[in-house]
N, C-alpha and C. Protein backbone atom coordinates (compact mmCIF):
# COMPACT_ATOMS: atom_id res chain seq x y z
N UNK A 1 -14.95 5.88 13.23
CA UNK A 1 -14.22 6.07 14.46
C UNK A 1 -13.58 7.46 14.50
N UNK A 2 -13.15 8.08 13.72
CA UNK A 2 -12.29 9.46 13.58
C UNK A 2 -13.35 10.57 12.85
N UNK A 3 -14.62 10.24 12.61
CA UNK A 3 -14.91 11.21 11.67
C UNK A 3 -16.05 11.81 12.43
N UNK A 4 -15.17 13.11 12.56
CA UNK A 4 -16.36 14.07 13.81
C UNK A 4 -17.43 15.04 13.37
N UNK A 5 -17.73 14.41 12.24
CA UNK A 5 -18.85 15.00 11.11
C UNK A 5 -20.44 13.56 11.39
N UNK A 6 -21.37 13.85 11.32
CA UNK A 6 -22.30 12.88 11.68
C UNK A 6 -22.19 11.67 10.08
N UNK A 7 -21.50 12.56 9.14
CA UNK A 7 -21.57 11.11 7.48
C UNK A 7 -19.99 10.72 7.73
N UNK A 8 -19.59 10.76 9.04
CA UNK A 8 -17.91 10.22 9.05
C UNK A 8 -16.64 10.93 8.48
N UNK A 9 -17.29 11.76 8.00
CA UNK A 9 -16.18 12.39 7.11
C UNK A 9 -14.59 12.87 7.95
N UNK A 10 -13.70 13.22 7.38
CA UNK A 10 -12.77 13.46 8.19
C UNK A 10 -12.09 14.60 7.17
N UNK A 11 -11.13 15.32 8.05
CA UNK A 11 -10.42 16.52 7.24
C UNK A 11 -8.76 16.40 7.16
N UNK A 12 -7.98 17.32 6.90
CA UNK A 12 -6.61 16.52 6.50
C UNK A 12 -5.65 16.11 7.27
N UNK A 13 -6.21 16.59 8.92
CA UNK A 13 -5.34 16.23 9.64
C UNK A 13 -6.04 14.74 10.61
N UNK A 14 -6.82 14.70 10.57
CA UNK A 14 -7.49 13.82 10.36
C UNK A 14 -6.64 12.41 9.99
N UNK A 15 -6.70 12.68 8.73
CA UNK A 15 -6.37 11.72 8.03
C UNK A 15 -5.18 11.13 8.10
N UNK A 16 -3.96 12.27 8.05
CA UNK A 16 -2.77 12.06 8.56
C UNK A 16 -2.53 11.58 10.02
N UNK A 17 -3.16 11.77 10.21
CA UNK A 17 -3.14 11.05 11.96
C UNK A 17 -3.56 9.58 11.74
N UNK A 18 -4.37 9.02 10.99
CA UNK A 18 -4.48 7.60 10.98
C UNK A 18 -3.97 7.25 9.79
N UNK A 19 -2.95 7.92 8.89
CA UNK A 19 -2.23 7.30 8.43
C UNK A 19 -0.79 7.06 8.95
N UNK A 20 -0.05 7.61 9.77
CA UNK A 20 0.87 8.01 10.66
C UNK A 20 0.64 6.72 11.32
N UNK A 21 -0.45 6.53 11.87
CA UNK A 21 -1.01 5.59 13.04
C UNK A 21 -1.15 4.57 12.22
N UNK A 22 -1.81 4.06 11.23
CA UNK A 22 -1.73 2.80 10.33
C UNK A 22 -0.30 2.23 9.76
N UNK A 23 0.76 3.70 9.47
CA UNK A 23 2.15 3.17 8.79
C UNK A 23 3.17 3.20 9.63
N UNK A 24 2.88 3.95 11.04
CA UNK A 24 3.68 3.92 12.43
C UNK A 24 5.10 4.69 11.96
N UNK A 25 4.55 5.67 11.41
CA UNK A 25 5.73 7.24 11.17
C UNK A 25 5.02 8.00 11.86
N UNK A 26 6.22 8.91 11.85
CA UNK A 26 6.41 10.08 13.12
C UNK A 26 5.87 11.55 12.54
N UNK A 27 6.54 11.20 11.28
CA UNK A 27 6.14 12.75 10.08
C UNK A 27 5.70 12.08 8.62
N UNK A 28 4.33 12.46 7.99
CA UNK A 28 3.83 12.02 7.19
C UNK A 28 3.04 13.24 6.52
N UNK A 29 3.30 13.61 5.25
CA UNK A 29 2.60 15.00 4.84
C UNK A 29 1.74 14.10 3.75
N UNK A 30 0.62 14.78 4.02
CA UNK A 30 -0.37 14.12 2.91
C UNK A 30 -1.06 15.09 2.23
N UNK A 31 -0.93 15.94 2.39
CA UNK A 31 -1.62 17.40 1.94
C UNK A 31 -2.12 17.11 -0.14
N UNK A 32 -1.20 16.34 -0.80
CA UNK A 32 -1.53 16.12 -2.29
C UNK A 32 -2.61 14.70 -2.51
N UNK A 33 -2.50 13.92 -1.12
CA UNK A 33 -3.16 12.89 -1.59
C UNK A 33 -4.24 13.52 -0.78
N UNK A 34 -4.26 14.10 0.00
CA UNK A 34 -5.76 14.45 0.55
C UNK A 34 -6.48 15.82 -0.54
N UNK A 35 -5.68 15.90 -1.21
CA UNK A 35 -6.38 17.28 -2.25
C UNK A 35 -7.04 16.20 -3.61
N UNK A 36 -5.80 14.92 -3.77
CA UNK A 36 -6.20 14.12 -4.91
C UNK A 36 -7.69 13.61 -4.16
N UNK A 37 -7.40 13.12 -3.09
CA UNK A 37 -9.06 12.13 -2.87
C UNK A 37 -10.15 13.32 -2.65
N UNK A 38 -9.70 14.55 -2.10
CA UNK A 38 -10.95 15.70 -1.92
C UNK A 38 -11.34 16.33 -3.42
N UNK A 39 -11.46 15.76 -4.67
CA UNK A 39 -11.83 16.93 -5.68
C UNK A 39 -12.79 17.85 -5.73
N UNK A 40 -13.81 17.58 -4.87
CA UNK A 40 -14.97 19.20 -5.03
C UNK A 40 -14.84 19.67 -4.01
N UNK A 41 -13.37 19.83 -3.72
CA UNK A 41 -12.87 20.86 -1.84
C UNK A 41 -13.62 21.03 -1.26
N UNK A 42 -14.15 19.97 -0.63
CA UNK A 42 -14.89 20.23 0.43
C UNK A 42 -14.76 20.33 1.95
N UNK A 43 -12.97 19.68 1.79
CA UNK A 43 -12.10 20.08 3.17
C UNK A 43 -12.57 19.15 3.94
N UNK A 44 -13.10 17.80 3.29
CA UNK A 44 -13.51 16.90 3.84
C UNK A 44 -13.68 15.38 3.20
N UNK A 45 -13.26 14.18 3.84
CA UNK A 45 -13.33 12.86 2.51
C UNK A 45 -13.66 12.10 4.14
N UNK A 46 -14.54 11.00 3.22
CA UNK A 46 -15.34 9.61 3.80
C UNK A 46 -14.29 8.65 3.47
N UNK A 47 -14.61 7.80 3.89
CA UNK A 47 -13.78 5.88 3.83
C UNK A 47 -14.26 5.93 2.29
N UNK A 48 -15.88 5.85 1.80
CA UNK A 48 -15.90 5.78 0.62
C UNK A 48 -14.98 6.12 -0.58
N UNK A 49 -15.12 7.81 0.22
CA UNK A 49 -14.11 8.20 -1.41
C UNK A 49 -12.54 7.84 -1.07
N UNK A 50 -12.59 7.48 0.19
CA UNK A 50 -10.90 6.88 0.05
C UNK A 50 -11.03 5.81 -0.36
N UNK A 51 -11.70 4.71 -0.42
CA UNK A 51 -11.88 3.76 -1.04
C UNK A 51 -11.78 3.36 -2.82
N UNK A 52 -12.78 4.38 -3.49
CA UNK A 52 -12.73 4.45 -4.58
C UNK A 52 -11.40 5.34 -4.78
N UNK A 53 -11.00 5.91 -4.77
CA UNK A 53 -9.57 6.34 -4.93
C UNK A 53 -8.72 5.74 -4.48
N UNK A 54 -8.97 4.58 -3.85
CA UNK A 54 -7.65 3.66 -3.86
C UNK A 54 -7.81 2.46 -4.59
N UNK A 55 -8.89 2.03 -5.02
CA UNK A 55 -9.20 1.70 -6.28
C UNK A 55 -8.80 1.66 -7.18
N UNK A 56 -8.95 3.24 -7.20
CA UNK A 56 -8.76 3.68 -8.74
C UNK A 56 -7.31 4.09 -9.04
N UNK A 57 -6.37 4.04 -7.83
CA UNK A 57 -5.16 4.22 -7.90
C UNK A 57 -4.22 3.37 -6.64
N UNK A 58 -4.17 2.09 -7.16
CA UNK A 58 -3.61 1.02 -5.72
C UNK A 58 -2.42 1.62 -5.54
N UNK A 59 -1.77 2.51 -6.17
CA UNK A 59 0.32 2.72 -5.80
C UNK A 59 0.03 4.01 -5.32
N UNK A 60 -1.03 4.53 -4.74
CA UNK A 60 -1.35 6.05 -4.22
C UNK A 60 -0.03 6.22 -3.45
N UNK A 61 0.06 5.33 -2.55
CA UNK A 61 0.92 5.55 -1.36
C UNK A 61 2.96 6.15 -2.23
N UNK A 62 2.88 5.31 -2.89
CA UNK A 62 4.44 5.48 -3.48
C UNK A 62 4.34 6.80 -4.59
N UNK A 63 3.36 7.60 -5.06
CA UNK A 63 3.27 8.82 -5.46
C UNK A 63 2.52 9.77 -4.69
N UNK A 64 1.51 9.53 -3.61
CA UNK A 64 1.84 10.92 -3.08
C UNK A 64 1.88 10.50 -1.29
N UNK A 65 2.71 9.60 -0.58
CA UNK A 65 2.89 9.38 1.00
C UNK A 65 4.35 9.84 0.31
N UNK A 66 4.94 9.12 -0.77
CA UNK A 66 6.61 9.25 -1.05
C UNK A 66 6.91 9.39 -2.13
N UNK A 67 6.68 10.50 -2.65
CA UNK A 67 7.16 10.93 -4.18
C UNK A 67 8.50 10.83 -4.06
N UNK A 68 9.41 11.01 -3.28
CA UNK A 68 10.54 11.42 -3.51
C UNK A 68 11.53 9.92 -3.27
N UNK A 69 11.18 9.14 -3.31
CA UNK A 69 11.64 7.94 -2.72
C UNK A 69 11.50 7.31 -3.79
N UNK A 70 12.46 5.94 -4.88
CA UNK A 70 12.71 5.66 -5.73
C UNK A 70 11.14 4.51 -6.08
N UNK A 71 11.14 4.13 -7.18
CA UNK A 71 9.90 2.79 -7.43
C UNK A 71 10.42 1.97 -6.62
N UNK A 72 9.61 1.27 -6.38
CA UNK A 72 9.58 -0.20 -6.04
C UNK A 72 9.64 -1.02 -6.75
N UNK A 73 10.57 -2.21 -6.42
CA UNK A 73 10.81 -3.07 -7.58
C UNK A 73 10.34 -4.32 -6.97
N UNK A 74 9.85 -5.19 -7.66
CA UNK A 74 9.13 -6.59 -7.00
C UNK A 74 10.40 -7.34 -7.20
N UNK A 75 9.79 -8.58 -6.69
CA UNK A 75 10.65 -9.62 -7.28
C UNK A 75 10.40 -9.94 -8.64
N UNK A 76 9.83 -10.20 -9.50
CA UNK A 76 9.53 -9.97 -10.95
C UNK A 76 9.83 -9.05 -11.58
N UNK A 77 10.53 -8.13 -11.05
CA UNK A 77 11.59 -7.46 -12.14
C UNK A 77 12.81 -7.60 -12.07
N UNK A 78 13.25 -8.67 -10.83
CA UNK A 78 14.68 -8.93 -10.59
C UNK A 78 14.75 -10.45 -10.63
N UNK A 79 15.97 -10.82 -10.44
CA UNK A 79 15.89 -12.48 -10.47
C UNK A 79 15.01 -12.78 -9.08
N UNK A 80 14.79 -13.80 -8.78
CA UNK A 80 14.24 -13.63 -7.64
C UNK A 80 15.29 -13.88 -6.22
N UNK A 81 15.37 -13.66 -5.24
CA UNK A 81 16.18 -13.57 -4.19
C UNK A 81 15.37 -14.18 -3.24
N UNK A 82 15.95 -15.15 -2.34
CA UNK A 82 15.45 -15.72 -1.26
C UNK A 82 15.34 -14.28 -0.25
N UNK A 83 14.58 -14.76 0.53
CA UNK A 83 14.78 -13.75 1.78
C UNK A 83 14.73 -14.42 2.98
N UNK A 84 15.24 -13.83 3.90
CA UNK A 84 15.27 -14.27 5.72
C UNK A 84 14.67 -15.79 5.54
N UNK A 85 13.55 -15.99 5.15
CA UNK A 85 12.71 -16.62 6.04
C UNK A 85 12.61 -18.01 4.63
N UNK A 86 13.77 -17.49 3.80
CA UNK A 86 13.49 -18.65 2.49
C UNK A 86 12.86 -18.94 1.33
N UNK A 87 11.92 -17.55 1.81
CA UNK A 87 10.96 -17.61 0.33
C UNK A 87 11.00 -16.41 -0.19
N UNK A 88 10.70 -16.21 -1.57
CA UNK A 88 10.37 -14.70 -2.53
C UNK A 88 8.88 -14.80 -2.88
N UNK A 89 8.33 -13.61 -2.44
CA UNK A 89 6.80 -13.42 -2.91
C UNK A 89 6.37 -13.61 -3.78
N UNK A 90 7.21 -13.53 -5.35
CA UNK A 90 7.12 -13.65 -6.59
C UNK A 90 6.85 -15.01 -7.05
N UNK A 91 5.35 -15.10 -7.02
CA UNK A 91 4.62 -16.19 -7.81
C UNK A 91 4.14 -16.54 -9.16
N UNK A 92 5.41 -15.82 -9.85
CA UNK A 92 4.90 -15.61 -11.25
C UNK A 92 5.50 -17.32 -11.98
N UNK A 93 4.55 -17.20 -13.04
CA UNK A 93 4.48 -19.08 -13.55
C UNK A 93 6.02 -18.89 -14.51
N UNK A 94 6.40 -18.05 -14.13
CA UNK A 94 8.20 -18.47 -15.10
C UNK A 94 8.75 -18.81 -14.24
N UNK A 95 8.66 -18.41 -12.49
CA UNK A 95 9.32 -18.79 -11.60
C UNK A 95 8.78 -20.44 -10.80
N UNK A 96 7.85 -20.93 -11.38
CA UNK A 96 7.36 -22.01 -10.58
C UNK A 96 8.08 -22.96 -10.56
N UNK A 97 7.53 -24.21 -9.87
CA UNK A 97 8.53 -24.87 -10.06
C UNK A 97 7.80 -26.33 -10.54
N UNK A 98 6.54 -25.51 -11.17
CA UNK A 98 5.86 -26.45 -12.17
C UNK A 98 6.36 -27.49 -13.45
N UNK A 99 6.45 -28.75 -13.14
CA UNK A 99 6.84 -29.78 -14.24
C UNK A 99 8.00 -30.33 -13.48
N UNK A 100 8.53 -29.39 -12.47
CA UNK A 100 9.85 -30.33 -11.63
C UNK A 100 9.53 -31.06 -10.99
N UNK A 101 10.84 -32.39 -10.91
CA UNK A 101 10.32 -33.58 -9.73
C UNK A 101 10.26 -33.07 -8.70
N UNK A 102 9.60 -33.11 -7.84
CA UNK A 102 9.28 -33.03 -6.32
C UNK A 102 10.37 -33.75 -5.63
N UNK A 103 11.16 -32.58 -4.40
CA UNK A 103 12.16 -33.43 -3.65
C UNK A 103 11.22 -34.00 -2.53
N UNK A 104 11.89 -34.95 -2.56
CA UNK A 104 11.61 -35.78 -1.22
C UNK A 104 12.56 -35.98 -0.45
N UNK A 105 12.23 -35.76 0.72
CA UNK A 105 13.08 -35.69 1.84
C UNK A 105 12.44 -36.94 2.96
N UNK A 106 13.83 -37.70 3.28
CA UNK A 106 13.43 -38.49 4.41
C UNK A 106 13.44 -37.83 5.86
N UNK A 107 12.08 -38.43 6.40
CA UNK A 107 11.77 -37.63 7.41
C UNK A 107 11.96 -39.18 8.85
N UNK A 108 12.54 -38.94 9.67
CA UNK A 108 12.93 -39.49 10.80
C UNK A 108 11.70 -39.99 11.97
């Protein structure tokens, strides 16, 4: 859809434009992750090689969309915390609630 090369390819502004448009920010510099996914400068990257480079690096986004912005911490590195809606994402088997009786609730 964006790649005005006939093999799709796209260039860095390009890219920043549908990442802007995918993460719905206003200002987004990508200039290190588009140099990381371009290695034989060709001033140009496919879905492929963004693909395999996100692959090969799933936390791309939190070292080069936001280097400067602290880690991310899951719920598995903290106790776990309910949220809004009642539940924590953190499905790890220390948190289950495997071997407990099952509440039962009377239903009307």
């Amino acid at each position: 859809m964006y790649g005005s090369q006939e093999d799709g390819s796209i260039d860095e502004d390009a890219l920043s434009s549908i990442l802007k448009t995918a993460l719905g920010v206003a200002e987004l510099t990508v200039t290190d992750l588009f140099r990381a996914i371009d290695q034989e400068e060709k001033g140009r990257i496919t879905f492929a090689d963004f693909g395999r480079f996100a692959e090969t690096y799933p936390d791309f986004a939190e070292e080069y969309l936001y280097p400067d912005q602290p880690p991310f911490e899951s719920c598995a590195q903290t106790p776990p915390a309910l949220t809004p809606n009642g539940f924590c994402a953190d499905f790890s088997p220390e948190n289950s609630d495997a071997g407990r009786k099952p509440v039962r609730k009377k239903l009307d």
